[in-house]
PDB file of N, CA and C in Angstrom:
ATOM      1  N   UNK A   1      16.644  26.506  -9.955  1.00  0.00           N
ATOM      2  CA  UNK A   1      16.024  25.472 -10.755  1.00  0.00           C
ATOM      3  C   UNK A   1      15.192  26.158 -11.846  1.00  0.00           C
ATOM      4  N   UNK A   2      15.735  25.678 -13.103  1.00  0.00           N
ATOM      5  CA  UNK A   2      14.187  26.224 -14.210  1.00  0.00           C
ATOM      6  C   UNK A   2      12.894  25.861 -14.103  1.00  0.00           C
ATOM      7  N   UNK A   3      12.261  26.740 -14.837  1.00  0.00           N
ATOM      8  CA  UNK A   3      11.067  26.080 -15.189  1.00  0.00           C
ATOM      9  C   UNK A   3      10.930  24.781 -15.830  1.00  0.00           C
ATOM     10  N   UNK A   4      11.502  24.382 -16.708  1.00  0.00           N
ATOM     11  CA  UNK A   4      11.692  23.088 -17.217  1.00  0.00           C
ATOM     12  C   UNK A   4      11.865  22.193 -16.623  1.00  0.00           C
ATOM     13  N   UNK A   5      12.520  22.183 -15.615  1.00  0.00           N
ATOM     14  CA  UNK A   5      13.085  21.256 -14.332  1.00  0.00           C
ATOM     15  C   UNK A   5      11.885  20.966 -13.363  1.00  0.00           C
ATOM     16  N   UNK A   6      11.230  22.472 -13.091  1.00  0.00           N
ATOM     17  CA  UNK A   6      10.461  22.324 -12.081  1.00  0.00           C
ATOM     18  C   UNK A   6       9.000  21.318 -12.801  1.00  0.00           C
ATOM     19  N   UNK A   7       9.101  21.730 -14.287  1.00  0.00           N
ATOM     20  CA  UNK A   7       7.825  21.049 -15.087  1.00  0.00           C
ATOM     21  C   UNK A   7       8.042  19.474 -14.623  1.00  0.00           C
ATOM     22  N   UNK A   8       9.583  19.193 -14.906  1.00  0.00           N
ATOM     23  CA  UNK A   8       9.805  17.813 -15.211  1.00  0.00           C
ATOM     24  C   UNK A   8       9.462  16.600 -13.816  1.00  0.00           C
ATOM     25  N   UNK A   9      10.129  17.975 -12.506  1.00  0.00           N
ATOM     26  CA  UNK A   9       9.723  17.298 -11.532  1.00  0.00           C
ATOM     27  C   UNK A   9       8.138  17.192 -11.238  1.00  0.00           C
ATOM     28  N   UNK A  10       7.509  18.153 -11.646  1.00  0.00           N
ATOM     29  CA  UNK A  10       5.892  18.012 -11.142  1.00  0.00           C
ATOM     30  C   UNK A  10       5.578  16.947 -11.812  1.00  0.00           C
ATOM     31  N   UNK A  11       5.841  16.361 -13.498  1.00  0.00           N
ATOM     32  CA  UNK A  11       5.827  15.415 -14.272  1.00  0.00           C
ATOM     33  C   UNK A  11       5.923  14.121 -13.448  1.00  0.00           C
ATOM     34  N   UNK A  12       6.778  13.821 -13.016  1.00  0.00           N
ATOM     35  CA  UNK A  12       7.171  12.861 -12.479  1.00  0.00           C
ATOM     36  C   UNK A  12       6.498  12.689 -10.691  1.00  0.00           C
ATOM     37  N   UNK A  13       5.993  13.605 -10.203  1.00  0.00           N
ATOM     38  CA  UNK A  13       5.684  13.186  -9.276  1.00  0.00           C
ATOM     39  C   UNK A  13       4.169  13.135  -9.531  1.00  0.00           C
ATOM     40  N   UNK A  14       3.946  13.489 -10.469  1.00  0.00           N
ATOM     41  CA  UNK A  14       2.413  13.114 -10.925  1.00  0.00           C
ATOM     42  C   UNK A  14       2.314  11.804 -11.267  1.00  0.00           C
ATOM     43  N   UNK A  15       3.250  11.224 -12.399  1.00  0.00           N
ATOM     44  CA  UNK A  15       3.271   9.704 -13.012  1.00  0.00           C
ATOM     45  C   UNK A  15       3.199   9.204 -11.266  1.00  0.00           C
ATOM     46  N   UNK A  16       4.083   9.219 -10.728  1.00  0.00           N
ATOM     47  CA  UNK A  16       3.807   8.248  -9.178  1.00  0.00           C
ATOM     48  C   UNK A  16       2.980   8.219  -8.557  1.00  0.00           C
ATOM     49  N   UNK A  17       2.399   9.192  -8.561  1.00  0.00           N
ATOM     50  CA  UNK A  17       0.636   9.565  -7.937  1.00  0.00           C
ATOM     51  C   UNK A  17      -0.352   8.704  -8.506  1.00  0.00           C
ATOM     52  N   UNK A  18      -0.494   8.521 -10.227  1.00  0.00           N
ATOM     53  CA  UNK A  18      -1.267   7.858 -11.243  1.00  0.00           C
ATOM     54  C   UNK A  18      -0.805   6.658 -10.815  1.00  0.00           C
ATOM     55  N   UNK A  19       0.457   5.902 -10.848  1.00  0.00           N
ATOM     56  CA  UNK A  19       0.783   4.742 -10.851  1.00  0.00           C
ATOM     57  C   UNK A  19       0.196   4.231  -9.596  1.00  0.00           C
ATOM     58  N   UNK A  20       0.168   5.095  -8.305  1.00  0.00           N
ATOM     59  CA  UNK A  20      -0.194   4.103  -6.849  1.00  0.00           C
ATOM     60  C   UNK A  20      -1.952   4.150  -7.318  1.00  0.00           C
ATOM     61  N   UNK A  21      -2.297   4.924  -7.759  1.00  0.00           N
ATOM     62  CA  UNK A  21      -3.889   4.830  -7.617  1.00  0.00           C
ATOM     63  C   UNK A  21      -4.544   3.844  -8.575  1.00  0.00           C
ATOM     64  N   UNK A  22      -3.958   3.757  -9.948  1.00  0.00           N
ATOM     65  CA  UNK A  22      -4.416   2.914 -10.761  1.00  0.00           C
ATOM     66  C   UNK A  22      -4.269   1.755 -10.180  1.00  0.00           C
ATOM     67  N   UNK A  23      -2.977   1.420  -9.893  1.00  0.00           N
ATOM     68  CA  UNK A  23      -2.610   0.105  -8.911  1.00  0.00           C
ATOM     69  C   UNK A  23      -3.391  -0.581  -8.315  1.00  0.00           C
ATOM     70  N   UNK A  24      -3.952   0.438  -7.261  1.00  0.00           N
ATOM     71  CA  UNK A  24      -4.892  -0.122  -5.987  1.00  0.00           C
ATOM     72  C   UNK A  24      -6.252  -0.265  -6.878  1.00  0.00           C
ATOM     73  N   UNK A  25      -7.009   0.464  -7.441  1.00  0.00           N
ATOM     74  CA  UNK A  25      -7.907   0.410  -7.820  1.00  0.00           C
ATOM     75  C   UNK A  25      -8.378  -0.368  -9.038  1.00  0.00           C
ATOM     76  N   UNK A  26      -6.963  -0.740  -9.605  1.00  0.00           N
ATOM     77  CA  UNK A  26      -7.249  -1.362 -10.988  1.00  0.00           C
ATOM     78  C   UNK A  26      -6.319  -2.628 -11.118  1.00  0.00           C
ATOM     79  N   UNK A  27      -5.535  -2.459 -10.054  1.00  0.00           N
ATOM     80  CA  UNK A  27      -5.032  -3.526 -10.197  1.00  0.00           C
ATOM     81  C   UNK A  27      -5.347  -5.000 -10.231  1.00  0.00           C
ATOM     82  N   UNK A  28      -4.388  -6.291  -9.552  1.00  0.00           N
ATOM     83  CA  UNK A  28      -5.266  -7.491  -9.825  1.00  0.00           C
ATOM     84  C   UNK A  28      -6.193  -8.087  -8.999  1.00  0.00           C
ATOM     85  N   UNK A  29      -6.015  -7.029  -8.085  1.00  0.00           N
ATOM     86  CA  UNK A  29      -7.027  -7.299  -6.702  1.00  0.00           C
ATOM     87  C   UNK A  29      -7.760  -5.596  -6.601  1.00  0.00           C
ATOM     88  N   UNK A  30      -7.784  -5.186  -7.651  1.00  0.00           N
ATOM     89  CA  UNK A  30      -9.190  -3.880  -8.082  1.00  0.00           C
ATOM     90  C   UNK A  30      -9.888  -3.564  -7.682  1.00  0.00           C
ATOM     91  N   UNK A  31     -10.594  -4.990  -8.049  1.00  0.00           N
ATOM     92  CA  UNK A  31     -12.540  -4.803  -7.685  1.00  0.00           C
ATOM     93  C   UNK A  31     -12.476  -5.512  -6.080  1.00  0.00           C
ATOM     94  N   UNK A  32     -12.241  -5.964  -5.394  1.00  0.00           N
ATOM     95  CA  UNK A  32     -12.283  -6.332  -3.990  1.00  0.00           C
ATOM     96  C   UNK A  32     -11.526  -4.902  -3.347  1.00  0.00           C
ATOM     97  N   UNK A  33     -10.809  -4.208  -3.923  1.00  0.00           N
ATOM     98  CA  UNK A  33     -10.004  -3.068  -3.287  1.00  0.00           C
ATOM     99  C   UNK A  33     -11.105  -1.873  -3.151  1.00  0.00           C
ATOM    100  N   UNK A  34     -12.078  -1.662  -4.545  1.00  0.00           N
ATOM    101  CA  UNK A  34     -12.966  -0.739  -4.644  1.00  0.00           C
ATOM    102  C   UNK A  34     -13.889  -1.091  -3.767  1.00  0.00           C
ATOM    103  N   UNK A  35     -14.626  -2.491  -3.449  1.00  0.00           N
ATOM    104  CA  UNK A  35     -15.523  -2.657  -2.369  1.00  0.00           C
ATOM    105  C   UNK A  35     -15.384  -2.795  -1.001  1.00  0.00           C
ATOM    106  N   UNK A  36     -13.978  -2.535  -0.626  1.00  0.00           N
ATOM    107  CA  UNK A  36     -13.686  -2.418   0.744  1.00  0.00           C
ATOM    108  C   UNK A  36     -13.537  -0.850   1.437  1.00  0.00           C
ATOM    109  N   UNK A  37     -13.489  -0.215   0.538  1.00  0.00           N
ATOM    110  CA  UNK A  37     -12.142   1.004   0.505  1.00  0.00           C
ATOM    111  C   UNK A  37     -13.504   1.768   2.259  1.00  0.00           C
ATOM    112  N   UNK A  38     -12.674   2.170   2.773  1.00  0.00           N
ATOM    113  CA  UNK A  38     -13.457   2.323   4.015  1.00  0.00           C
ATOM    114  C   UNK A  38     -12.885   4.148   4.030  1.00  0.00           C
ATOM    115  N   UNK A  39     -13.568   5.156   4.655  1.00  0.00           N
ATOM    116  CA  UNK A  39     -13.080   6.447   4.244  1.00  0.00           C
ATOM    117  C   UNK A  39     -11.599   6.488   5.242  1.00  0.00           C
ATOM    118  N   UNK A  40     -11.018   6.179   6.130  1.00  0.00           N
ATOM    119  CA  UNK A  40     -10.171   6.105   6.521  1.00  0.00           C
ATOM    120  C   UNK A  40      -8.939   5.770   5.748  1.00  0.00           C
ATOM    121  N   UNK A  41      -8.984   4.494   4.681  1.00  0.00           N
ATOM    122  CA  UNK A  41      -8.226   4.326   3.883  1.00  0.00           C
ATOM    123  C   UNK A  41      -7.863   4.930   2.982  1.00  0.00           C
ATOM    124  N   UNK A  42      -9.051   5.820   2.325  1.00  0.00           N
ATOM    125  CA  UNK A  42      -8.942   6.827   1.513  1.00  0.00           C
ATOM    126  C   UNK A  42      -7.914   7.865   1.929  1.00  0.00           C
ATOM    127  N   UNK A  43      -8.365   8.234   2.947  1.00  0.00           N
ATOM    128  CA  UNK A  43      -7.697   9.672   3.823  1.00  0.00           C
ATOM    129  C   UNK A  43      -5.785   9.376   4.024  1.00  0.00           C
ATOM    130  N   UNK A  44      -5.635   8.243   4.195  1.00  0.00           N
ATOM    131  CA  UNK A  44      -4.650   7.605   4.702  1.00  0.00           C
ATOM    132  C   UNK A  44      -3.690   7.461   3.081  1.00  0.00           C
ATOM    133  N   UNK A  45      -4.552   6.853   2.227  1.00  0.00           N
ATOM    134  CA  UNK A  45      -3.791   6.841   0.774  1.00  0.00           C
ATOM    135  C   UNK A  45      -3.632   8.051   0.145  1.00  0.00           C
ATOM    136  N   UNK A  46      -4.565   9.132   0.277  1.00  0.00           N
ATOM    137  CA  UNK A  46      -4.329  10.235  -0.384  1.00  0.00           C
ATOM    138  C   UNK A  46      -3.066  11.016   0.687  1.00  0.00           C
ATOM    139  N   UNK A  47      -3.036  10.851   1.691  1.00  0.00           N
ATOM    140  CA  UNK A  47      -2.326  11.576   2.698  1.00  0.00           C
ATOM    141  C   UNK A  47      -0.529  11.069   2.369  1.00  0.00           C
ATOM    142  N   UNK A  48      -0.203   9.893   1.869  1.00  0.00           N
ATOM    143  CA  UNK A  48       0.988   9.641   1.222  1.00  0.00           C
ATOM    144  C   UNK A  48       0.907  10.028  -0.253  1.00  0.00           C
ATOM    145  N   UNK A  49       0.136   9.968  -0.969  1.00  0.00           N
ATOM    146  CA  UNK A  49      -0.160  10.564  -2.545  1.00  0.00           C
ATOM    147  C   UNK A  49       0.602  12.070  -2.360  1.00  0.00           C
ATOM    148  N   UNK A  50       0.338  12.552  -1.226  1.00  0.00           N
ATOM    149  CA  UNK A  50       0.724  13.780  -1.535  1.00  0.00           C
ATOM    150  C   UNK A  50       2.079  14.221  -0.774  1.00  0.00           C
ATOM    151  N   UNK A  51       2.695  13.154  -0.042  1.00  0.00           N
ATOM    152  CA  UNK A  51       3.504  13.107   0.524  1.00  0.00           C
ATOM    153  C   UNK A  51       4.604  12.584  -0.758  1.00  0.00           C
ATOM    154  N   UNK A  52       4.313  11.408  -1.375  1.00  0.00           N
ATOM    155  CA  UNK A  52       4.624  11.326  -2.691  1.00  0.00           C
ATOM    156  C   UNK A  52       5.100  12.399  -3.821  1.00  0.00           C
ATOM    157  N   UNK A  53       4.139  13.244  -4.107  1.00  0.00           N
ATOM    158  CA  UNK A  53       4.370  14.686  -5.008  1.00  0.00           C
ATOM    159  C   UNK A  53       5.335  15.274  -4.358  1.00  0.00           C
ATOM    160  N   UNK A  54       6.027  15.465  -2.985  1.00  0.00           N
ATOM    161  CA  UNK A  54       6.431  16.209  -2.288  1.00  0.00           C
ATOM    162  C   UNK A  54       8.700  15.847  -2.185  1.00  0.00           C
ATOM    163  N   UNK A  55       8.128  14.689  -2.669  1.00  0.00           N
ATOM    164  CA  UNK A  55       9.229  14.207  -2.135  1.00  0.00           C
ATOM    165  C   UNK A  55      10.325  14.379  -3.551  1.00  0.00           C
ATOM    166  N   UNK A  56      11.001  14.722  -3.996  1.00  0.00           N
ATOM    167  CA  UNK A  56      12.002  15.170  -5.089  1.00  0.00           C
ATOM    168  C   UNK A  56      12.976  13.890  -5.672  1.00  0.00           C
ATOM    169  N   UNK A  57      13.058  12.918  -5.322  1.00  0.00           N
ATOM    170  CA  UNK A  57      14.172  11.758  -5.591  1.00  0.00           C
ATOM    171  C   UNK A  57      13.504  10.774  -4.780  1.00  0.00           C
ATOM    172  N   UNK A  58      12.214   9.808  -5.431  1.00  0.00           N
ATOM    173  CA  UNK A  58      11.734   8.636  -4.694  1.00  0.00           C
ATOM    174  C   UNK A  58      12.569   7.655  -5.239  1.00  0.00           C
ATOM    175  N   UNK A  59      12.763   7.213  -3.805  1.00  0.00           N
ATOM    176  CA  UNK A  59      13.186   5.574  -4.237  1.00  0.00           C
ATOM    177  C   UNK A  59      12.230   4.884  -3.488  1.00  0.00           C
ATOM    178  N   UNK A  60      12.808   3.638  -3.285  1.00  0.00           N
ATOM    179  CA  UNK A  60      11.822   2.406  -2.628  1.00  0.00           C
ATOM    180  C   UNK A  60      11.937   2.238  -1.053  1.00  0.00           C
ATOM    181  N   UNK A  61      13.457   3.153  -0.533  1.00  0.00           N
ATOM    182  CA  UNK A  61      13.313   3.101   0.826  1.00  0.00           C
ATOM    183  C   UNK A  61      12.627   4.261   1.412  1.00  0.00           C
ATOM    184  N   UNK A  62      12.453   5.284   0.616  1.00  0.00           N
ATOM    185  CA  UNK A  62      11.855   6.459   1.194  1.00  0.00           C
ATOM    186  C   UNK A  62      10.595   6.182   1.178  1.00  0.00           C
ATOM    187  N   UNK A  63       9.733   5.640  -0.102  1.00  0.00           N
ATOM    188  CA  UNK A  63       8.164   5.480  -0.368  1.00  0.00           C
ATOM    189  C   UNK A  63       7.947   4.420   0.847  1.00  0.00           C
ATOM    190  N   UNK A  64       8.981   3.621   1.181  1.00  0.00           N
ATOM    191  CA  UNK A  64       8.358   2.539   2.218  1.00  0.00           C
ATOM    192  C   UNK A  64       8.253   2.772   3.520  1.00  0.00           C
ATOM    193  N   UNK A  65       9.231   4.208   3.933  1.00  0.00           N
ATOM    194  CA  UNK A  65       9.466   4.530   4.666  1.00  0.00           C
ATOM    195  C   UNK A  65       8.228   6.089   5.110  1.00  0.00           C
ATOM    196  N   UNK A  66       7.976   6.216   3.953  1.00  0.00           N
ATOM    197  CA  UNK A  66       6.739   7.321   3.995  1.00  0.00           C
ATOM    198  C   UNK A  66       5.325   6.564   4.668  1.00  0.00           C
ATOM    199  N   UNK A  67       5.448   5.032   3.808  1.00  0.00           N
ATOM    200  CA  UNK A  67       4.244   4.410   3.952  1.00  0.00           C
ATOM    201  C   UNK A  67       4.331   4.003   5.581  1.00  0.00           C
ATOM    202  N   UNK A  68       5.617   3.430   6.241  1.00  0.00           N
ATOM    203  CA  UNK A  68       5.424   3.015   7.381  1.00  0.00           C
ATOM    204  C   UNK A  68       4.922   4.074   8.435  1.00  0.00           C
ATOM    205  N   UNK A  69       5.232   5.341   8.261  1.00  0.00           N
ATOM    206  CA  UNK A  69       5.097   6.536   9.301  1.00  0.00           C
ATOM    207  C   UNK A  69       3.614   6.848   9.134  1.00  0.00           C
ATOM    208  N   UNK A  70       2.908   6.872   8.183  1.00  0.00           N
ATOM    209  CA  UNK A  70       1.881   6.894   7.673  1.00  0.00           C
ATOM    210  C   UNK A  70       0.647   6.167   8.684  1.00  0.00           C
ATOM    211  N   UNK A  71       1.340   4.623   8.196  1.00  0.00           N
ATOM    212  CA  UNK A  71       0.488   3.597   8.674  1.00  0.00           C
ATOM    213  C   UNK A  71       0.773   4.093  10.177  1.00  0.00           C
ATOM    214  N   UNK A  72       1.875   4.009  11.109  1.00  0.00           N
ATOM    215  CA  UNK A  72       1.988   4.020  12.373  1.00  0.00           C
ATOM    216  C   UNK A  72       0.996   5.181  13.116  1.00  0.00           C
ATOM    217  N   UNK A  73       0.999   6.292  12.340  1.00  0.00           N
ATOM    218  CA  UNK A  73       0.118   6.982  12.874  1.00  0.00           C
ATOM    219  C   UNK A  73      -1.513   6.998  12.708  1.00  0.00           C
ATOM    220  N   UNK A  74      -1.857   5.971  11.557  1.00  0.00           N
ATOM    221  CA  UNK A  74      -3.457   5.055  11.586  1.00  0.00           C
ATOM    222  C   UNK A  74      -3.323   4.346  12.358  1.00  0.00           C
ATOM    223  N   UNK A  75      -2.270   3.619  12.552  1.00  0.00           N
ATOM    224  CA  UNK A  75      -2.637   2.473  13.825  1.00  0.00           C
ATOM    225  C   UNK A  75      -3.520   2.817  15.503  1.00  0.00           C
ATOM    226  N   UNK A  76      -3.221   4.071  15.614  1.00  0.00           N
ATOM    227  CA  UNK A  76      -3.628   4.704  16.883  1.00  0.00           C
ATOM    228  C   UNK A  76      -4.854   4.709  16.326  1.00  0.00           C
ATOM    229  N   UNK A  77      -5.543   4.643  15.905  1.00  0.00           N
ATOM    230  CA  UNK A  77      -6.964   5.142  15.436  1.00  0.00           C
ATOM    231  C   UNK A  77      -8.104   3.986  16.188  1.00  0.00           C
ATOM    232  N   UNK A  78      -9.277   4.381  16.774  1.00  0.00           N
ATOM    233  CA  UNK A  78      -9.850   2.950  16.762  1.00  0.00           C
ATOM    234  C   UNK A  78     -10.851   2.529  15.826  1.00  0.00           C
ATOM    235  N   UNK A  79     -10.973   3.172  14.837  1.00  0.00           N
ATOM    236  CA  UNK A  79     -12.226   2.842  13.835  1.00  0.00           C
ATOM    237  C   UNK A  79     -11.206   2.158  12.707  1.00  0.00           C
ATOM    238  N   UNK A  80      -9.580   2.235  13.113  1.00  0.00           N
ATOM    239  CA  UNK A  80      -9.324   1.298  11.630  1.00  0.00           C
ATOM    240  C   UNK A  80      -8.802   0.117  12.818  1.00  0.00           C
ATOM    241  N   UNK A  81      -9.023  -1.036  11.913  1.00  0.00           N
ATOM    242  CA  UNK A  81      -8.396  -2.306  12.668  1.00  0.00           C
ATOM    243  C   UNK A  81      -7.216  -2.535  11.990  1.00  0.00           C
ATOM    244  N   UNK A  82      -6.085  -3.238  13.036  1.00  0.00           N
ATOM    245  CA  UNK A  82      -5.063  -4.004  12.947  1.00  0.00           C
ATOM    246  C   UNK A  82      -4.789  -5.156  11.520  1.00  0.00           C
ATOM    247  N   UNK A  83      -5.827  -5.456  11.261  1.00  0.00           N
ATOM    248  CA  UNK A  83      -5.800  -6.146  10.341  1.00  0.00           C
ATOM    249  C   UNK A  83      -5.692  -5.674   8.928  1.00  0.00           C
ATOM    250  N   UNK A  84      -7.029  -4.925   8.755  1.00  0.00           N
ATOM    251  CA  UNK A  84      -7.329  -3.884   7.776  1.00  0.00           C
ATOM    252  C   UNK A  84      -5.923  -3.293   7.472  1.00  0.00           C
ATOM    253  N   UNK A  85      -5.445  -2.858   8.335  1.00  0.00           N
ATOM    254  CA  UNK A  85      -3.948  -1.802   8.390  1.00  0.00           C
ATOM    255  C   UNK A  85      -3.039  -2.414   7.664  1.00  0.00           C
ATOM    256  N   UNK A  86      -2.768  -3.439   8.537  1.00  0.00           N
ATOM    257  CA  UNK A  86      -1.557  -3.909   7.739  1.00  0.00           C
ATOM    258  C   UNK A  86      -1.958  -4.624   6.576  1.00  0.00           C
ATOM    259  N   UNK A  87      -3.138  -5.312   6.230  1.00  0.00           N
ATOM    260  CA  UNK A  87      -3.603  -5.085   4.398  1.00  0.00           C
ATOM    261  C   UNK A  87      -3.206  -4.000   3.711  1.00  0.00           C
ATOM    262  N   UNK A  88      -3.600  -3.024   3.817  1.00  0.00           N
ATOM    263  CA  UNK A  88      -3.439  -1.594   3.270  1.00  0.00           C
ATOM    264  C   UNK A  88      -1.862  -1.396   3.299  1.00  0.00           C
ATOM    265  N   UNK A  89      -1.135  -1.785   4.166  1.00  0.00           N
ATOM    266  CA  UNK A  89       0.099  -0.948   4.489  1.00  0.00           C
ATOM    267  C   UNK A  89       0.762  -2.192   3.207  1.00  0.00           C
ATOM    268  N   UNK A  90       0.660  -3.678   3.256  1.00  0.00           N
ATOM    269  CA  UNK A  90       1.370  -4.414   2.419  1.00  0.00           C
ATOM    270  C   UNK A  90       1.043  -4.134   1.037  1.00  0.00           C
ATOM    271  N   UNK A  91      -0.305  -3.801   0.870  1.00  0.00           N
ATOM    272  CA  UNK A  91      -0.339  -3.316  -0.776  1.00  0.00           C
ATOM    273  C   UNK A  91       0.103  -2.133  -0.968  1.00  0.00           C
ATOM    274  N   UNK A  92       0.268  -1.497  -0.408  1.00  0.00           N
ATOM    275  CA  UNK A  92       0.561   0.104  -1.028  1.00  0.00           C
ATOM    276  C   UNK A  92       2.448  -0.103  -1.017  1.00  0.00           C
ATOM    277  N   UNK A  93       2.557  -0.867   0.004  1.00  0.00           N
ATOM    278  CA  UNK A  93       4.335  -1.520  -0.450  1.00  0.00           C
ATOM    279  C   UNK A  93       4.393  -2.290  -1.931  1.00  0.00           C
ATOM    280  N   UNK A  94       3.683  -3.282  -1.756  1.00  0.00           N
ATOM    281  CA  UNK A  94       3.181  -3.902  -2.978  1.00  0.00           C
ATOM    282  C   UNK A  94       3.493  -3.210  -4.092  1.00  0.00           C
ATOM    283  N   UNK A  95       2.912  -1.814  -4.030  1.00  0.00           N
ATOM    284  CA  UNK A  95       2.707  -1.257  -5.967  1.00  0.00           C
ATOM    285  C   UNK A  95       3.998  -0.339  -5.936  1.00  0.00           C
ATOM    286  N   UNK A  96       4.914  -0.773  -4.990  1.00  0.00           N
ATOM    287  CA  UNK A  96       6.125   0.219  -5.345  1.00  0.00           C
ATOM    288  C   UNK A  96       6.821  -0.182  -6.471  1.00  0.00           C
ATOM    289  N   UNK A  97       6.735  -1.380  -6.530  1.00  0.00           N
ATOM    290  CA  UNK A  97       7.291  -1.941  -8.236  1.00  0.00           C
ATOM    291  C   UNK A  97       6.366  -1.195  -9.471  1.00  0.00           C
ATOM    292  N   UNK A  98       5.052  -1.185  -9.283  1.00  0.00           N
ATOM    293  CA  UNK A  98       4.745  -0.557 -10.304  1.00  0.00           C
ATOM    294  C   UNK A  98       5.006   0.780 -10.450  1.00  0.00           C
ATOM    295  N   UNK A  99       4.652   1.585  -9.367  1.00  0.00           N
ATOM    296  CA  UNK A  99       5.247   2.727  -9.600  1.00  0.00           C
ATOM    297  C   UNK A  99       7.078   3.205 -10.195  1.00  0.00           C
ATOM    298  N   UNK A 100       7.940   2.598  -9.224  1.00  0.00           N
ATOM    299  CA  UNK A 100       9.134   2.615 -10.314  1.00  0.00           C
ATOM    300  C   UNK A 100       8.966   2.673 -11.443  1.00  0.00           C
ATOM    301  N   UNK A 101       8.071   1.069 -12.292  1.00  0.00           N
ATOM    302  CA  UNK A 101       8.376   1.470 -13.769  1.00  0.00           C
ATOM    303  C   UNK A 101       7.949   2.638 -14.522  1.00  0.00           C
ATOM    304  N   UNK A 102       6.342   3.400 -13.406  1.00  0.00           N
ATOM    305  CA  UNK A 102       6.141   4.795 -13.976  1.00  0.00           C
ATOM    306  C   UNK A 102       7.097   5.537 -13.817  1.00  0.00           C
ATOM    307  N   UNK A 103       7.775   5.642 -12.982  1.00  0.00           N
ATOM    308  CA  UNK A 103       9.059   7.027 -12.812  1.00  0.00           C
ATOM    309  C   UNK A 103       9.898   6.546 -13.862  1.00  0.00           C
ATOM    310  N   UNK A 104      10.491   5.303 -14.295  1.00  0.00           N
ATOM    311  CA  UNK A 104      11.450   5.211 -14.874  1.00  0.00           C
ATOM    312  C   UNK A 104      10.796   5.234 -16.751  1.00  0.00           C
ATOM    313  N   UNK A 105       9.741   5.455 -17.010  1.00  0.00           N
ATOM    314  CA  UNK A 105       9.004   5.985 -18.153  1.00  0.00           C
ATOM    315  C   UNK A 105       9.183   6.878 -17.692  1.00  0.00           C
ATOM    316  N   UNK A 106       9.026   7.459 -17.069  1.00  0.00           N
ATOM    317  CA  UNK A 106       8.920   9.708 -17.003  1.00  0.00           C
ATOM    318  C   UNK A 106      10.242  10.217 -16.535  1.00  0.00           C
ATOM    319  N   UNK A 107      11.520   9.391 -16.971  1.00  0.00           N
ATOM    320  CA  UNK A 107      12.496  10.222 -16.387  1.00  0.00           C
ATOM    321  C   UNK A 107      13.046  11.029 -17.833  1.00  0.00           C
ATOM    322  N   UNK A 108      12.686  10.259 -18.949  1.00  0.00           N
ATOM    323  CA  UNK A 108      13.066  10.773 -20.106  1.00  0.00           C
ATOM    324  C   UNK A 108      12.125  12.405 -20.328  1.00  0.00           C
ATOM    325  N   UNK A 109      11.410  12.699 -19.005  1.00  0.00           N
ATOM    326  CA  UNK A 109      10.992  14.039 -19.503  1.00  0.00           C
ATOM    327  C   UNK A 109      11.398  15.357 -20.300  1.00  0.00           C
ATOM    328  N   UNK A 110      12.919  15.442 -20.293  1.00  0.00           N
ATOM    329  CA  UNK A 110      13.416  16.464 -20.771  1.00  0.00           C
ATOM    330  C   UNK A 110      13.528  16.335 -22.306  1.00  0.00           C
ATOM    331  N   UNK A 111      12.656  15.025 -22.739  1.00  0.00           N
ATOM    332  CA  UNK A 111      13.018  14.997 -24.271  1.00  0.00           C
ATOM    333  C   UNK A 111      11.405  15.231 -24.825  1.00  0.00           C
ATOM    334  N   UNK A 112      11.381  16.241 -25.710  1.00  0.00           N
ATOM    335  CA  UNK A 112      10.295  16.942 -26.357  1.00  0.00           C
ATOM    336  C   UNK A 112       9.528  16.255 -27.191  1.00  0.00           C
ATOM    337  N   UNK A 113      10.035  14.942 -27.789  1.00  0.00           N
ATOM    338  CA  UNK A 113       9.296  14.034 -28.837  1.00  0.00           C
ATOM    339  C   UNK A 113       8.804  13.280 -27.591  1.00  0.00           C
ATOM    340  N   UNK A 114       8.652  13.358 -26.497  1.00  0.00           N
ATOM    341  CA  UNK A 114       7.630  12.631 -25.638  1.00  0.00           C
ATOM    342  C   UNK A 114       6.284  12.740 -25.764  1.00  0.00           C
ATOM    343  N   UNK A 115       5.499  11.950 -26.201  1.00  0.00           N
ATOM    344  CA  UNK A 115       3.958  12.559 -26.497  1.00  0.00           C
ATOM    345  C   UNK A 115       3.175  12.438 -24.692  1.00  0.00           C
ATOM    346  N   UNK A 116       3.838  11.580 -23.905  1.00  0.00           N
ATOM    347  CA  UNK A 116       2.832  11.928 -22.804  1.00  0.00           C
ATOM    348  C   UNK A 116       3.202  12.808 -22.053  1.00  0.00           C
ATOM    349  N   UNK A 117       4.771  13.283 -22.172  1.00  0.00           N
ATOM    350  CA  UNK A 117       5.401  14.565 -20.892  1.00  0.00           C
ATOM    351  C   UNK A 117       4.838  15.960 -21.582  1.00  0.00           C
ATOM    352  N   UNK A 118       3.702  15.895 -22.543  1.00  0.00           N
ATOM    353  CA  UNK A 118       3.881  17.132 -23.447  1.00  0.00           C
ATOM    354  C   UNK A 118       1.908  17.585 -23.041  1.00  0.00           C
TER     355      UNK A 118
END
C-alpha cells in the first residue's frame, strides 16, 4: 500500500470519527446529550471511535455490528443501566446515516483540488 493510500485511508477514518462525535454532541438532541454524558459513556463511545479508525471498509453492518459488541460488553457493568444503554446504543446506530454521508464526501480523497483532504 502507498503512502497516498495509507494518507487516504487515515483521511477517511478520521471524517467517521468527526462525523459520530459532532453527531452526538451537536446534533438535534446535542444539548440533552452533553448534559447526560456519564464517564462510562464516554469510555464506551471513544472505545468504538477507535475501533472505527481501525476498521478499513465501514459499512453499516460492520459499524452496527462494532456498536452491538461494544454495548454487550457495557451491559455487564453495574454502574451503567439498562436503560441508559440501550439509549446510547440506538443513537450511536442512529448517526450511522450521518456518518456515511461523511465517508462518502471523503472518498474523493485521491483528488488534490480537495481543499479539506489537503
Amino acid at each position: 500500500m502507498t503512502k497516498t493510500e495509507n494518507m487516504i485511508e487515515a483521511g477517511i477514518g478520521l471524517a467517521a470519527v468527526a462525523a459520530l462525535g459532532a453527531y452526538f454532541f451537536y446534533g438535534k438532541r446535542g444539548d440533552q446529550n452533553r448534559e447526560k454524558v456519564a464517564g462510562w459513556m464516554l469510555k464506551m463511545k471513544g472505545e468504538i471511535l477507535e475501533k472505527v479508525e481501525d476498521i478499513k471498509e465501514l459499512n453499516e453492518a460492520e459499524y452496527y455490528k462494532l456498536v452491538d459488541e461494544t454495548s454487550a460488553r457495557y451491559a455487564s457493568l453495574k454502574k451503567v443501566g439498562a436503560d441508559e444503554l440501550k439509549h446510547l446504543t440506538e443513537e450511536l446506530k442512529g448517526a450511522w446515516k450521518h456518518i456515511s454521508e461523511q465517508l462518502e464526501t471523503h472518498k474523493h480523497a485521491d483528488n488534490s483540488d480537495c481543499q479539506k483532504c489537503k
